[in-house]
Protein backbone atom coordinates (compact mmCIF):
# COMPACT_ATOMS: atom_id res chain seq x y z
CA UNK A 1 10.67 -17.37 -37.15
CA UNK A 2 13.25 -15.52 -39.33
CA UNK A 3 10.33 -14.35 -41.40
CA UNK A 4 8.68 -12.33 -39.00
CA UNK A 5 11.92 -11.14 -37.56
CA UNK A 6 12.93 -9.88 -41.37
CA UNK A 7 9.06 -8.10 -41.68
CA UNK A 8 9.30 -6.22 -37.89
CA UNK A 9 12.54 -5.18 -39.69
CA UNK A 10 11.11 -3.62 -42.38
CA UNK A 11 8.68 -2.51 -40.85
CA UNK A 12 10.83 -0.38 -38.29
CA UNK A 13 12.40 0.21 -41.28
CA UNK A 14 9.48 1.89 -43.36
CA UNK A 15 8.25 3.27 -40.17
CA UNK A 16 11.37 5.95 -40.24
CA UNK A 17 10.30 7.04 -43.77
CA UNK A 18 8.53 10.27 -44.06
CA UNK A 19 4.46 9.15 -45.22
CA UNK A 20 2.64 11.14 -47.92
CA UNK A 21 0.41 12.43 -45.43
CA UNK A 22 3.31 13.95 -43.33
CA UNK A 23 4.40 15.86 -45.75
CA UNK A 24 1.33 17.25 -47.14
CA UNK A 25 0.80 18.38 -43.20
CA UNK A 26 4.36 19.97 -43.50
CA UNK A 27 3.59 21.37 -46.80
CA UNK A 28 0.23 22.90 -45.76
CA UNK A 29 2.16 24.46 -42.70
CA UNK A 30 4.33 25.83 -44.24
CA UNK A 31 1.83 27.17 -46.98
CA UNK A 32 -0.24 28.62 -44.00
CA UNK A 33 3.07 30.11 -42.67
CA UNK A 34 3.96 32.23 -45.70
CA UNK A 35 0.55 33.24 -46.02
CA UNK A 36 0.72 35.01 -42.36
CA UNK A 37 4.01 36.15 -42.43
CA UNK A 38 2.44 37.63 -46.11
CA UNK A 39 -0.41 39.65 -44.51
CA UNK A 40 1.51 40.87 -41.57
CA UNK A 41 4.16 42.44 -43.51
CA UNK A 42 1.36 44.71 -44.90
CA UNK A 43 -0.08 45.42 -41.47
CA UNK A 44 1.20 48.99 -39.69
CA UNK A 45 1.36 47.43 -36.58
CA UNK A 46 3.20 44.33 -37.92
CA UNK A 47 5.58 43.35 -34.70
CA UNK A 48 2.38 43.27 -32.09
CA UNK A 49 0.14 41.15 -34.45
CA UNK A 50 3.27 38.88 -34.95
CA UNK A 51 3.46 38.60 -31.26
CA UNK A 52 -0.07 37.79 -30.87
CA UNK A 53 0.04 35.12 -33.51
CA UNK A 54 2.74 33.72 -31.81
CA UNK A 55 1.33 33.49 -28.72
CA UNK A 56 -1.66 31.88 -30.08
CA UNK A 57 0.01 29.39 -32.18
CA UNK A 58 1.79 28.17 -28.26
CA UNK A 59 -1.47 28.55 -26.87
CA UNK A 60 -3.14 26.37 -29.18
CA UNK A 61 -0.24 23.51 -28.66
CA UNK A 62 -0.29 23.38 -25.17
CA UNK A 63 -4.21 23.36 -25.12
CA UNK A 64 -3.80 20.20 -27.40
CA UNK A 65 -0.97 18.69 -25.01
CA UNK A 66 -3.11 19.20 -22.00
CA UNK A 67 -6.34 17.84 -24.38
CA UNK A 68 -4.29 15.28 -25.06
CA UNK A 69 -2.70 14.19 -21.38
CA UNK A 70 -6.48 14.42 -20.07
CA UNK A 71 -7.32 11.95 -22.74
CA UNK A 72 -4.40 9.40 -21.60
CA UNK A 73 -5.34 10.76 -17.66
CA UNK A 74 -9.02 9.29 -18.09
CA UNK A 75 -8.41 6.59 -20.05
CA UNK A 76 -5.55 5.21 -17.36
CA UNK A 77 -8.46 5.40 -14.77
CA UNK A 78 -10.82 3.87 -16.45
CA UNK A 79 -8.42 0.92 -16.79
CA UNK A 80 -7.76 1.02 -13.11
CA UNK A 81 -10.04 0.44 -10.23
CA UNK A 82 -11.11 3.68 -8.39
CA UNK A 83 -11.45 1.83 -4.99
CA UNK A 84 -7.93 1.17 -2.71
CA UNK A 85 -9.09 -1.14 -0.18
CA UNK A 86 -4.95 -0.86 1.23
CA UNK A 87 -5.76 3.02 1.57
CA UNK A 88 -9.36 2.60 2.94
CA UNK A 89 -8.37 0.25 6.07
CA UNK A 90 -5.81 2.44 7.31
CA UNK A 91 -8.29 4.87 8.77
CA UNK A 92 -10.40 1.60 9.78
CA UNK A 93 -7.11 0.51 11.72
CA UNK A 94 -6.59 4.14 13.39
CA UNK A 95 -10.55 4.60 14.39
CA UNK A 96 -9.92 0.54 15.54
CA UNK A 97 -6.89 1.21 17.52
CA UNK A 98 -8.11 3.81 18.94
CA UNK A 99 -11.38 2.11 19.98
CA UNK A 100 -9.17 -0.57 21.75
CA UNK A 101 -7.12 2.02 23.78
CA UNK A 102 -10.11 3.08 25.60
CA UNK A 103 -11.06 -0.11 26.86
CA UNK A 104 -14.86 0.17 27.19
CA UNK A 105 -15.30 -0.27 23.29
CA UNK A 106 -12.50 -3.01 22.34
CA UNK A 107 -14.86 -5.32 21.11
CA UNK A 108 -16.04 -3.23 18.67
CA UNK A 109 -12.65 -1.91 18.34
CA UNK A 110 -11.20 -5.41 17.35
CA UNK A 111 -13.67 -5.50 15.28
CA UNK A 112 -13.03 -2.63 12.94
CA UNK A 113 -9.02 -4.05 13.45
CA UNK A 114 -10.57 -7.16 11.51
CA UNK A 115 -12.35 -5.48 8.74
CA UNK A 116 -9.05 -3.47 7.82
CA UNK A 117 -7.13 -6.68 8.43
CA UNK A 118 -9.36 -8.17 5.96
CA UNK A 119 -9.54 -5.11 3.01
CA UNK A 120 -5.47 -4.90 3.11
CA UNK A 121 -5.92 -8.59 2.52
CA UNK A 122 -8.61 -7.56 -0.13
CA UNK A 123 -6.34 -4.78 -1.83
CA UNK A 124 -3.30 -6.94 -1.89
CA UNK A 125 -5.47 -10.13 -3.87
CA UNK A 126 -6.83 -7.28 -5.89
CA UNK A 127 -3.22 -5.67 -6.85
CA UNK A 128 -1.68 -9.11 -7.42
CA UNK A 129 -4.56 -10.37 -9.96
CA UNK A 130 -4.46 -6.73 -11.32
CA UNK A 131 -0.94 -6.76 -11.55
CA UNK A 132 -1.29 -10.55 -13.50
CA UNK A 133 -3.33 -9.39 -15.97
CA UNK A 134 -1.63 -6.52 -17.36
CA UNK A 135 1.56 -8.30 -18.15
CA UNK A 136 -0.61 -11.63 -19.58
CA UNK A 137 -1.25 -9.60 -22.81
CA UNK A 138 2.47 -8.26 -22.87
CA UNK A 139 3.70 -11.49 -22.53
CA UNK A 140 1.45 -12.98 -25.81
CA UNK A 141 2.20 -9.98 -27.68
């Protein structure tokens, strides 16, 4: 048990260091940097182009971030199920309610009470076992 405490120690540990592949990224930005800031210092209209470049440079980042939160976005609902049965048997318990008020349809009124009664039952098995699942693999881990 100490062992493995001692290697997620180094590991943390050598997880801090710069990697070789970090730095050539930080190299070759830097290279690419210079290289700009090169050319548009021979350009007349250096200050617009240097605007521009900037702009695109924050354009292209946030295009990656939202790239990048769509990715987690889709990838959360595909791990989710798309169907509430708790939100679906609301309406169910409205349209039954108000079935039930006007006294010539309460038996068909109860019985769209009784579906919704059963789907929040439905959505609340559903969200528990859900629920149990994600944290079994947490738990091993």
């Amino acid at each position: 048990m100490l062992a493995t405490g001692r290697e997620d120690k180094r590991s943390v540990a050598e997880s801090n260091k710069p990697d070789p592949e970090s730095q050539e990224n930080d190299e070759r930005v830097e290279q690419l940097a210079k290289e700009l800031a090169d050319r548009l210092r021979a350009m007349p209209n250096r200050q617009e182009l240097t605007d521009y470049a900037v702009s695109l440079l924050k354009e292209s980042n946030e295009d990656a971030g939202a790239a990048d939160q769509a990715a987690a976005m889709v990838e959360r609902a595909a791990r989710n199920d798309p169907f509430n049965p708790i939100a679906f048997a609301i309406p169910l318990f409205v349209v039954g309610a108000i079935l039930c008020a006007t006294g010539i349809l309460a038996g068909v009124g109860l019985g769209i009470i009784g579906i919704a009664v059963l789907m929040v039952l439905w959505g609340l098995i559903v969200a528990f076992f859900s629920r149990f699942r994600r944290e079994k693999p947490k738990s091993q881990s």
